[in-house]
Every structure is written in structure tokens, then in C-alpha cells.
Protein backbone atom coordinates (compact mmCIF):
# COMPACT_ATOMS: atom_id res chain seq x y z
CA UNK A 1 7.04 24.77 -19.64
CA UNK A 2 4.94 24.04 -16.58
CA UNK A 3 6.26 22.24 -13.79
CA UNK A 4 4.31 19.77 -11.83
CA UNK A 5 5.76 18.47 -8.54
CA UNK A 6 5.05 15.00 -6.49
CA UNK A 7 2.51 17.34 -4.21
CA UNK A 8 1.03 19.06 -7.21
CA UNK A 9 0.14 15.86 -9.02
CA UNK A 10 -1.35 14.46 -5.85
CA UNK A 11 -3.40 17.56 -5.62
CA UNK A 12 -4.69 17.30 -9.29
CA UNK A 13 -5.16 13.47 -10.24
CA UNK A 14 -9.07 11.83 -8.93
CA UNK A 15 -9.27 8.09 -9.12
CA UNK A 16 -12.17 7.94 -10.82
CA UNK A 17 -10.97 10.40 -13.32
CA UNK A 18 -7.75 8.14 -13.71
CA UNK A 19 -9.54 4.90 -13.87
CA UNK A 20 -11.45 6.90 -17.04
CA UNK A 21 -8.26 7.86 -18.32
CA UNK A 22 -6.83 3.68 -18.12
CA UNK A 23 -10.15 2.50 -19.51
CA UNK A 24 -9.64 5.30 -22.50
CA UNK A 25 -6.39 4.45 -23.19
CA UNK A 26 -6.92 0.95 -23.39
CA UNK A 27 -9.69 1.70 -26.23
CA UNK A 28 -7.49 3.86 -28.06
CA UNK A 29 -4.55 0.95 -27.59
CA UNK A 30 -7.11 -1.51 -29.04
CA UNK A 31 -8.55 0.61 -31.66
CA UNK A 32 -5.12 1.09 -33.25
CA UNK A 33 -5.69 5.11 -32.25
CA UNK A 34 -2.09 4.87 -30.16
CA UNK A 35 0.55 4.11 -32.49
CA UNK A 36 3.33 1.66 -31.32
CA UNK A 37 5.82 3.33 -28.23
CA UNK A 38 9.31 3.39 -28.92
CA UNK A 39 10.54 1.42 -25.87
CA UNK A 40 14.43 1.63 -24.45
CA UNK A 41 15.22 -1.11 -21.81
CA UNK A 42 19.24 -0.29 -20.32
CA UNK A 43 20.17 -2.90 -17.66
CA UNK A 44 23.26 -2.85 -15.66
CA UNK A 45 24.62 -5.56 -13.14
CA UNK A 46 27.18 -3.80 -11.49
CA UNK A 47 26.00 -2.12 -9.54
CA UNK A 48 22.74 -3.09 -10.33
CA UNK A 49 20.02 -0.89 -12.14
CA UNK A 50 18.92 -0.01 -15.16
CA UNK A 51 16.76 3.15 -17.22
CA UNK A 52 13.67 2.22 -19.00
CA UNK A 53 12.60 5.04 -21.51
CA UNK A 54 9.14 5.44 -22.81
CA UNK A 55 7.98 7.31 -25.65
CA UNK A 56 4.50 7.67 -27.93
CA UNK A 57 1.90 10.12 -28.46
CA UNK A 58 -1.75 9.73 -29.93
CA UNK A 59 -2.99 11.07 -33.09
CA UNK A 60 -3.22 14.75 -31.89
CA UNK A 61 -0.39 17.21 -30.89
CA UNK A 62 1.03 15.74 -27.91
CA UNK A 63 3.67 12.80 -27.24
CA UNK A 64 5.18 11.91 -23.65
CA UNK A 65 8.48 11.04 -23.05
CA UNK A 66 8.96 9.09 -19.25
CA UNK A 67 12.16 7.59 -17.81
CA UNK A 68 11.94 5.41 -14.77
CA UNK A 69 15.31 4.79 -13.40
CA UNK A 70 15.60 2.19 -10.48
CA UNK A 71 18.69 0.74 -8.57
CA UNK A 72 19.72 -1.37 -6.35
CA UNK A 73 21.86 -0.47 -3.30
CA UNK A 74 23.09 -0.74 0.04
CA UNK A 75 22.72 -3.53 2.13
CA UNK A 76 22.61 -7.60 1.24
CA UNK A 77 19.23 -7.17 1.10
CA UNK A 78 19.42 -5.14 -2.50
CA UNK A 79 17.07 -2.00 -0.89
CA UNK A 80 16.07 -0.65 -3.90
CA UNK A 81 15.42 2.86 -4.86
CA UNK A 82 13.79 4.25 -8.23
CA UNK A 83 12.70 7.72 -9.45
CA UNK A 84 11.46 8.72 -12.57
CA UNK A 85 10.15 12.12 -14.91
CA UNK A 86 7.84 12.44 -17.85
CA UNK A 87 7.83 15.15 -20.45
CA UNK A 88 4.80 15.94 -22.28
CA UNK A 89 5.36 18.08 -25.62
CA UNK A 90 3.45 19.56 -28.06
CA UNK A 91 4.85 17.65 -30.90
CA UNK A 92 3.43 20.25 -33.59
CA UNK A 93 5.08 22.96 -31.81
CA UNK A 94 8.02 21.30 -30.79
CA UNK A 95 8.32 22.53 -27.52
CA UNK A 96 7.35 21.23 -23.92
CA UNK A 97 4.23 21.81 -22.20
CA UNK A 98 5.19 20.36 -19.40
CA UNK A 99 7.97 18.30 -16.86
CA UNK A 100 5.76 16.41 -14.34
CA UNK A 101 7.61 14.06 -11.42
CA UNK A 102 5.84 10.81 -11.75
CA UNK A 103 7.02 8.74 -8.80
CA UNK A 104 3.04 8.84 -7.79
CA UNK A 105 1.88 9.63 -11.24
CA UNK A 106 3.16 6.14 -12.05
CA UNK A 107 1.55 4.12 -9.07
CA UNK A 108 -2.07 6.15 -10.07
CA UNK A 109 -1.88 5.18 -13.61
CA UNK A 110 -1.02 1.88 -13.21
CA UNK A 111 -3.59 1.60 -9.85
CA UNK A 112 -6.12 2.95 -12.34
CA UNK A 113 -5.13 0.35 -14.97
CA UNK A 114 -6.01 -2.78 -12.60
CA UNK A 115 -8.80 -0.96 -11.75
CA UNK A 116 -10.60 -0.18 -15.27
CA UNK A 117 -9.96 -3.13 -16.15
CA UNK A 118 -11.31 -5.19 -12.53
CA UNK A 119 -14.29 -3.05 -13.52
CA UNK A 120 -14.84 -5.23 -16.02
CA UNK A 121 -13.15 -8.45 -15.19
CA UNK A 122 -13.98 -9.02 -11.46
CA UNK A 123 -16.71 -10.87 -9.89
CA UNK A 124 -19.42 -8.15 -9.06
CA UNK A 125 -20.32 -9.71 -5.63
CA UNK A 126 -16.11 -9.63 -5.18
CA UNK A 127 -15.58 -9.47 -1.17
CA UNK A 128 -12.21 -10.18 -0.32
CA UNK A 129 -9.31 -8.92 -2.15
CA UNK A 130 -5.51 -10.44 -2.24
CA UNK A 131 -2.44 -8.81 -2.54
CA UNK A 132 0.61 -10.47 -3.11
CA UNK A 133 3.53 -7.31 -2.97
CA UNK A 134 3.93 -4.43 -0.44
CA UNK A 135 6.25 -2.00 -2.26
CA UNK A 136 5.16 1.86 -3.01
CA UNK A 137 2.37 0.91 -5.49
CA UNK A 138 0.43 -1.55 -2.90
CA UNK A 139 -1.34 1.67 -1.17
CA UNK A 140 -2.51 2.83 -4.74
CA UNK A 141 -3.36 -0.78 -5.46
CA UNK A 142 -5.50 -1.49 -2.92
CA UNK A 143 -7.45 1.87 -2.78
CA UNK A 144 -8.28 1.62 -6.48
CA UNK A 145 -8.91 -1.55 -6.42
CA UNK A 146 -11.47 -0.79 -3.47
CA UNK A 147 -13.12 1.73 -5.72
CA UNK A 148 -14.89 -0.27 -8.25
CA UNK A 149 -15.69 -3.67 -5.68
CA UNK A 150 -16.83 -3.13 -2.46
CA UNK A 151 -14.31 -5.55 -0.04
CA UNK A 152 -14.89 -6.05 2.68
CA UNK A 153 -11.70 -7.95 3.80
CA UNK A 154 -8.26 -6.74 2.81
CA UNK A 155 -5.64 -9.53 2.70
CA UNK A 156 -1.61 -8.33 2.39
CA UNK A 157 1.07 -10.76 1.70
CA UNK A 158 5.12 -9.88 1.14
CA UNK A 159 8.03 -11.32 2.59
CA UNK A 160 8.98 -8.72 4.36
CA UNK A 161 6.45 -8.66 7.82
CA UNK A 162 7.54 -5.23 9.28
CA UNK A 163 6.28 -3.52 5.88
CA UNK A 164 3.33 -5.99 5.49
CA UNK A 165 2.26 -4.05 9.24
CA UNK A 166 3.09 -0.62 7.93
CA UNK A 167 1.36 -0.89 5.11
CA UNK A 168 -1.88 -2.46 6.70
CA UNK A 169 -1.87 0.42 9.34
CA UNK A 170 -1.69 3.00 6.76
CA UNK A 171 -4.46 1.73 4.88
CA UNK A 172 -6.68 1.14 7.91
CA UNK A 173 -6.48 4.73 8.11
CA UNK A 174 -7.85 5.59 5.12
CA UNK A 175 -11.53 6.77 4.63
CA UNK A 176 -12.21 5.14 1.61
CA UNK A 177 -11.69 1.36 3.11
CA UNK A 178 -13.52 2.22 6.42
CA UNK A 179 -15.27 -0.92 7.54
CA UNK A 180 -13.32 -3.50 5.98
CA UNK A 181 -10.81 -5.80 7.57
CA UNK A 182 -7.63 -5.38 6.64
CA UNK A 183 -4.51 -7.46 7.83
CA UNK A 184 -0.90 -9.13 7.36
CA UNK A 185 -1.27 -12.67 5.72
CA UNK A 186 1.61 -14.81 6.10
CA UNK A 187 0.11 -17.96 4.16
CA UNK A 188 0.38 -17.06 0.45
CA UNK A 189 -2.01 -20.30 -0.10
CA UNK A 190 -4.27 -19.19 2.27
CA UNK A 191 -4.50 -16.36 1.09
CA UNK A 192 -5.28 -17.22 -2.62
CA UNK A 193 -7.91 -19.85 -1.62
CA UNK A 194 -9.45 -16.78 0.45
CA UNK A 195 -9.55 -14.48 -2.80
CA UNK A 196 -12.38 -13.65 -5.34
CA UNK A 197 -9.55 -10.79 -6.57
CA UNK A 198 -5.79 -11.38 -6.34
CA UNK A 199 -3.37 -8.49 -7.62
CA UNK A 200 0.04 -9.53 -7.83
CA UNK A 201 2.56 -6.59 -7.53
CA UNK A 202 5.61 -7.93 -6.38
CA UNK A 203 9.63 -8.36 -7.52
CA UNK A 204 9.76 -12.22 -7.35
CA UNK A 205 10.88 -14.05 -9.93
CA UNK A 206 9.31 -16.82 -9.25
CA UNK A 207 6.00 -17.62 -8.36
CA UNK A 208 4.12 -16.37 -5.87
CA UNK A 209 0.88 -18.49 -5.36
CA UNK A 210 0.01 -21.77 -5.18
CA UNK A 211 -2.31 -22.07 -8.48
CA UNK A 212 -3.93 -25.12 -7.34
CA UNK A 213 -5.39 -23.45 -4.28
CA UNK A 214 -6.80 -20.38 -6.41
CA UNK A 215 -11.01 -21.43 -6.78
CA UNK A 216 -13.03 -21.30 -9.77
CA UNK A 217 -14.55 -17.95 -10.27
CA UNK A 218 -11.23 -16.14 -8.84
CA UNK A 219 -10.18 -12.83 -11.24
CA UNK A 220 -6.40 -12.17 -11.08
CA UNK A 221 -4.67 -9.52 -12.33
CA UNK A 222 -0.44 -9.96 -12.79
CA UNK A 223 0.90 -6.75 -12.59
CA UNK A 224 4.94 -7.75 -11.61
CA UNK A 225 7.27 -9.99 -13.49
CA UNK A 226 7.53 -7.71 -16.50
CA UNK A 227 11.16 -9.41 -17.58
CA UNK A 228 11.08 -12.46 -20.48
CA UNK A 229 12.00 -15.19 -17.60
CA UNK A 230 10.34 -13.50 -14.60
CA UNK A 231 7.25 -14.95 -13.27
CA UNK A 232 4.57 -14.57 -10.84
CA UNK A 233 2.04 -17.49 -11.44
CA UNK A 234 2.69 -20.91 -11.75
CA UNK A 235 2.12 -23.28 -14.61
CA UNK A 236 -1.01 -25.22 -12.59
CA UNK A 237 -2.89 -21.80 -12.56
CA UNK A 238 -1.62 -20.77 -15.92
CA UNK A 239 -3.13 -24.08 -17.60
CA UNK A 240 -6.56 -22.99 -16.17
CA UNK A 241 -6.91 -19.21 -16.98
CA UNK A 242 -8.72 -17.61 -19.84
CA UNK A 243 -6.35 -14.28 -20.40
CA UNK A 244 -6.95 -10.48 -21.22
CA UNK A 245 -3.62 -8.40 -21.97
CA UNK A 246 -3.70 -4.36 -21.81
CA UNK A 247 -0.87 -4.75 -24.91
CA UNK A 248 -0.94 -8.38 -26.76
CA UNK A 249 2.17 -8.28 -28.29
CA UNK A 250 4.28 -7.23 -25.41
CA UNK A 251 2.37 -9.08 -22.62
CA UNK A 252 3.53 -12.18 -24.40
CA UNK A 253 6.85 -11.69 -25.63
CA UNK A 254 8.28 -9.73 -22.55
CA UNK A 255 6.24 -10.58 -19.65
CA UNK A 256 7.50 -14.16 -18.16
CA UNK A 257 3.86 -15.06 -17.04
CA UNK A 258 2.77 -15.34 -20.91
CA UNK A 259 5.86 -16.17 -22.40
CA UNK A 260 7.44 -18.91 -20.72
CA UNK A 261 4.00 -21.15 -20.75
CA UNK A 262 3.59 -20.71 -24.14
CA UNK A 263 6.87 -21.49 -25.26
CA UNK A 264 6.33 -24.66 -23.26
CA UNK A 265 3.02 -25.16 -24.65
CA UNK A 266 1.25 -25.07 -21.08
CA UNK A 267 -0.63 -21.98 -22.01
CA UNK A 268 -2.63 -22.37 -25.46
CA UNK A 269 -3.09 -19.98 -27.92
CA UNK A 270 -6.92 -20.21 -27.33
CA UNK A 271 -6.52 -19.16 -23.42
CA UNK A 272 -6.00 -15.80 -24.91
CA UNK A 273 -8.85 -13.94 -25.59
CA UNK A 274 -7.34 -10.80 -26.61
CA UNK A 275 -6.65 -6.94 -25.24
CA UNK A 276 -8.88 -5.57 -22.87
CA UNK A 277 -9.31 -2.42 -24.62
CA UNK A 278 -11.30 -4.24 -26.83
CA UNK A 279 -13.72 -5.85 -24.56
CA UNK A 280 -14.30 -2.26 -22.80
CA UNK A 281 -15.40 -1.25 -26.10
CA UNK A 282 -17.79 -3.90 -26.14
CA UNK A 283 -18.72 -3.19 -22.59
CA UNK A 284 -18.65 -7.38 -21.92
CA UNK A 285 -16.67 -10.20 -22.36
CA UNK A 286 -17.98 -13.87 -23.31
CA UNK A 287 -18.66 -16.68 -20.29
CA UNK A 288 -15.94 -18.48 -18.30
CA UNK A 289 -16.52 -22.21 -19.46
CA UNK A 290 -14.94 -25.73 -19.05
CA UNK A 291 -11.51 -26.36 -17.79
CA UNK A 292 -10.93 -22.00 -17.73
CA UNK A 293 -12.47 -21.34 -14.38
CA UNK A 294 -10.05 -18.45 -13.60
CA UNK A 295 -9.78 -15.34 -15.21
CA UNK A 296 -6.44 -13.04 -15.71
CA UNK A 297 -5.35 -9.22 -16.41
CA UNK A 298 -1.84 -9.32 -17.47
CA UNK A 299 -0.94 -5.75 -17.06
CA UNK A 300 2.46 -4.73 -18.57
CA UNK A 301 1.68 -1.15 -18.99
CA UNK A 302 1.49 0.90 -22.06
CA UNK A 303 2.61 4.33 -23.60
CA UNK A 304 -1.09 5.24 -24.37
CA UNK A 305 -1.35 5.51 -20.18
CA UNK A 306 1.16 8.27 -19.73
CA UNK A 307 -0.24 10.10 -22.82
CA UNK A 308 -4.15 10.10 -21.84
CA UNK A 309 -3.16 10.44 -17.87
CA UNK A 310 -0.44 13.00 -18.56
CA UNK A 311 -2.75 15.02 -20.64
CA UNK A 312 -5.17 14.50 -18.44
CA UNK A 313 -3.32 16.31 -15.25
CA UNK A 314 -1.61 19.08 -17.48
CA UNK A 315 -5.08 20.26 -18.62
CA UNK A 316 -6.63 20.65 -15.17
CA UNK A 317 -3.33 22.13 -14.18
CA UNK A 318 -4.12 25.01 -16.78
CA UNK A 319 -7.24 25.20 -15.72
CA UNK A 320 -6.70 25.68 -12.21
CA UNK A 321 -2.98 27.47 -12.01
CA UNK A 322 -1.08 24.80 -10.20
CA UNK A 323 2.75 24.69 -10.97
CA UNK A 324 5.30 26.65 -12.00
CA UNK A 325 5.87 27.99 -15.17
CA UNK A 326 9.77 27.90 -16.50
CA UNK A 327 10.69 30.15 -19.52
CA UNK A 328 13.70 27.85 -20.84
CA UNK A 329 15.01 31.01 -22.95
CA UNK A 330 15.94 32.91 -19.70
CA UNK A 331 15.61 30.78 -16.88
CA UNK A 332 12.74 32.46 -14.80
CA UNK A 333 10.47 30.80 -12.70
CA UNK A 334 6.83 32.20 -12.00
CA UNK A 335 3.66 30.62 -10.89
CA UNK A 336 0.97 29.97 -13.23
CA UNK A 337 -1.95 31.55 -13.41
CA UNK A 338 -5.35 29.73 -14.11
CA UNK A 339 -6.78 29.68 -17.21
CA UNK A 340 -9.35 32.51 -18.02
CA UNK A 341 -12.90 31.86 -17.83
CA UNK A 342 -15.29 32.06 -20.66
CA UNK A 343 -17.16 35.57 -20.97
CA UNK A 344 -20.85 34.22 -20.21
């Protein structure tokens, strides 16, 4: 079994590789080519944390099995820490290929998921982007995000300021957004009005917007409030959005943004256009018209992400030695080789 640390997955995974991967996946969701994950969500309140365990595979050898565990500790101000592990396994075979850390794994393939589907989705003459969140995935986020529209202002909005600066000073460092404008936004509506791309990536529970101040035109992708009653846009912006989904089903059963406006009725049936996977097939999606001026990615994340991405990694990690190889029978570590070349 190969093993793939944080440092060797950073080494190995290329954005635009990884937006590929998201935009395959979400085919292959679509197409009915990934069959449904089993899903295990454990909560606890005390203290408070919980395990969420993914498992599915495609219709070749291989199936993934992740856990992301996350707690809350410390202080008042519930500092919260998380970690998580994926197995990929040959699941002809039945044994692993691999045990890969996915603490960044995670924030690529879900950076790579906003992405494909922005690709799409977003105005092409997009110039200033909005994010509402400032945890570990908002560097992914952004640079991503900054890899299929060219922004040229950055907005960052949180609650907590010291991070918001952090976070904005990190990213002005980075290469890829050289020449854009990035800083600390401390009016959310502001901020929203500002926006021809808002990603929301935050832990509220409630709201995070004003909806009325989001203009026509404006693509949003809701990547937080994954939890039946949690939500991150409010009923005035809900009531004018025309909605994409990477995973139908879930995105509006266990993702409060969905469900709670259409068990009220403020979201209609007919907002819903479908799974994005489906339009990337396509390669277009039909006109914005009428009262739904705004359009929405509700991103929930799916199995068929870990399984392309995962597969993805381990295969260049063959190919190019990185890792270390662990014989289970014995216990013995040794590095791995790279693949042999092809006589020519």
C-alpha cells in the first residue's frame, strides 16, 4: 500500500488537472456511471464533533473510502479542528492501493468543484469575485476560482478580521493573482452588490448575504451549510435564482439552502434546472430569463470526487515514485520506485 503524505499530495495534484477531474466526475455523477455512496453522518454534542464516512467507487476496480473527523474545542469561541484520511482499494483485488492524508486533498477537490463548474456557470467578463468564509479552504477557493475568470478584485468577508488580514496577505503573495486587488471587506452587503461571483464557504447557520443587494447577472456558488436546517442564503435571493446541484437528491434533502425554501414553497420546483454534470455534458446551459436573474451552484460534494481525484493522484504517484510503500504482511516501509518506462 502506498502512502501519500500532506507534502506529497501537494507535490502531485495541478489545478487544472483537478478542475478536469471535478468536471469528470460530475459527468459520470450525471450519467448514472457513479453508483450511489454509502454515506455515514455520527454527530456528538458533548463535546462537540462528529465523523462523516464516505464510501463509492465507479464501474472499474477501485472504490475510496474517506473519513473527515472535525471537533470542536477549547475556548468559548468553539476553535475547531478537523483531520481526515482516504483509502483507495482495488475492490477486485481486495486490497489497498493506497492511504493518502486528505486535509489538502479535500480543499483541492472541492476548490476544483466550484471551479469546473464556475467554468461553466460564471459570467465570462466576471471581474470581481466575493468570498463570504476564511477557514482552510478560502486559499484553495480563491486560487481556483481565479483560474478559470480573470478577477481583477478579490473581496474577503468573515467575522473574524485578524484571519480576514492573514488570509488576504497570503494570497497577495501568490503568483497566480498578481495584479489584482485583494482586501478585507467588512460590509457583507457591500460586498455582494460588488460581486459578478460570490462563493460562500463559511460555518454560519444563518445567512450570510443580503439577497436583495445581490444584482442581476450575479453567479453564486453555496458551498457551506451542508446540515438539513443550516443556511447560507436568504429566502429574497433564493426566490430569484435558477439552481444547478453537483448531486440533486442530496443538495435538496440535506443541504438547508434547498431544503428549507422548498418545504416552505419559496423555492419552486421549476428554479431547479438539474445537476451540473449534465449541463457539462452538453457544454451549455439555457438563458437566464424573467424574475431568475441570479444563477446558483449548490455544491454538497460527492463520492464520485474522491474516486476520480484519488485515482487521479495515486496514478501519477506510480508514475513518478512519490510515497512510501508499506507491506501490511510484515510491516516494512520502503520508498517507491517510479514506474518503468515503455521500451521505445
Amino acid at each position: 500500500m502506498r502512502l501519500l503524505s500532506e507534502r506529497d499530495i501537494e507535490r502531485l495534484i495541478d489545478p487544472a488537472a483537478a478542475i478536469e477531474a471535478a468536471a469528470e466526475a460530475y459527468r459520470r455523477q450525471s450519467a448514472g456511471d457513479i453508483p450511489t455512496p454509502g454515506r455515514l453522518d455520527v454527530l456528538r454534542t458533548n463535546p462537540k464533533g462528529g465523523a462523516l464516512v464516505l464510501a463509492g467507487h465507479s464501474f472499474d476496480r477501485r472504490f475510496v473510502v474517506k473519513t473527515n473527523i472535525h471537533a470542536y474545542a477549547g475556548d468559548a469561541a468553539l476553535s475547531r479542528s478537523a483531520g481526515s484520511g482516504l483509502v483507495l482499494w482495488d475492490g477486485v483485488a481486495c486490497v489497498p492501493l493506497a492511504h493518502m492524508a486528505t486535509t489538502s486533498f479535500n480543499d483541492h477537490r472541492t476548490a476544483a468543484g466550484f471551479a469546473a463548474a464556475a467554468r461553466l456557470l460564471a459570467p465570462a467578463q466576471a471581474r470581481t469575485l466575493a468570498v463570504f468564509g476564511a477557514g482552510k479552504i478560502a486559499p484553495a477557493t480563491v486560487l481556483y476560482l481565479a483560474a478559470v475568470r480573470r478577477f481583477s478584485r478579490i473581496l474577503l468577508i468573515g467575522r473574524n478580521e485578524e484571519r480576514l488580514r492573514g488570509l488576504a496577505a497570503q494570497l497577495r503573495a501568490r503568483r497566480e493573482l498578481a495584479g489584482a486587488t485583494i482586501t478585507a471587506e467588512t460590509d457583507a452587503g457591500r460586498a455582494a452588490y460588488e460581486a459578478d461571483v460570490i462563493v460562500t464557504i463559511s460555518t454560519a447557520e444563518e445567512p450570510v448575504f443580503p439577497g436583495e443587494a445581490v444584482r442581476p447577472g450575479t453567479f453564486v456558488v453555496l458551498g457551506g451549510a451542508n446540515r438539513p436546517t443550516h443556511r447560507e442564503a436568504d429566502d429574497t435571493f433564493i426566490r430569484r435564482a435558477r439552481v444547478f446541484a453537483d448531486h440533486l437528491e442530496g443538495a435538496t434533502t440535506r443541504a438547508g439552502d434547498l431544503a428549507v425554501p422548498l418545504a416552505s414553497g419559496v423555492l419552486r420546483g421549476t428554479q431547479i434546472f438539474g445537476e451540473i454534470g449534465t449541463f457539462l455534458t452538453a457544454g451549455s446551459v439555457p438563458p437566464a430569463t424573467g424574475e431568475l436573474d441570479v444563477t446558483v451552484f449548490k455544491s454538497i460534494g460527492i463520492a464520485a470526487q474522491d474516486v476520480i481525484t484519488a485515482g487521479m493522484i495515486y496514478d501519477l504517484a506510480v508514475k513518478t515514485g512519490v510515497g512510501l510503500e508499506f507491506d501490511m504482511r510484515d510491516g516494512s516501509f520502503t520508498s517507491a520506485p517510479p514506474a518503468p518506462t515503455a521500451e521505445p
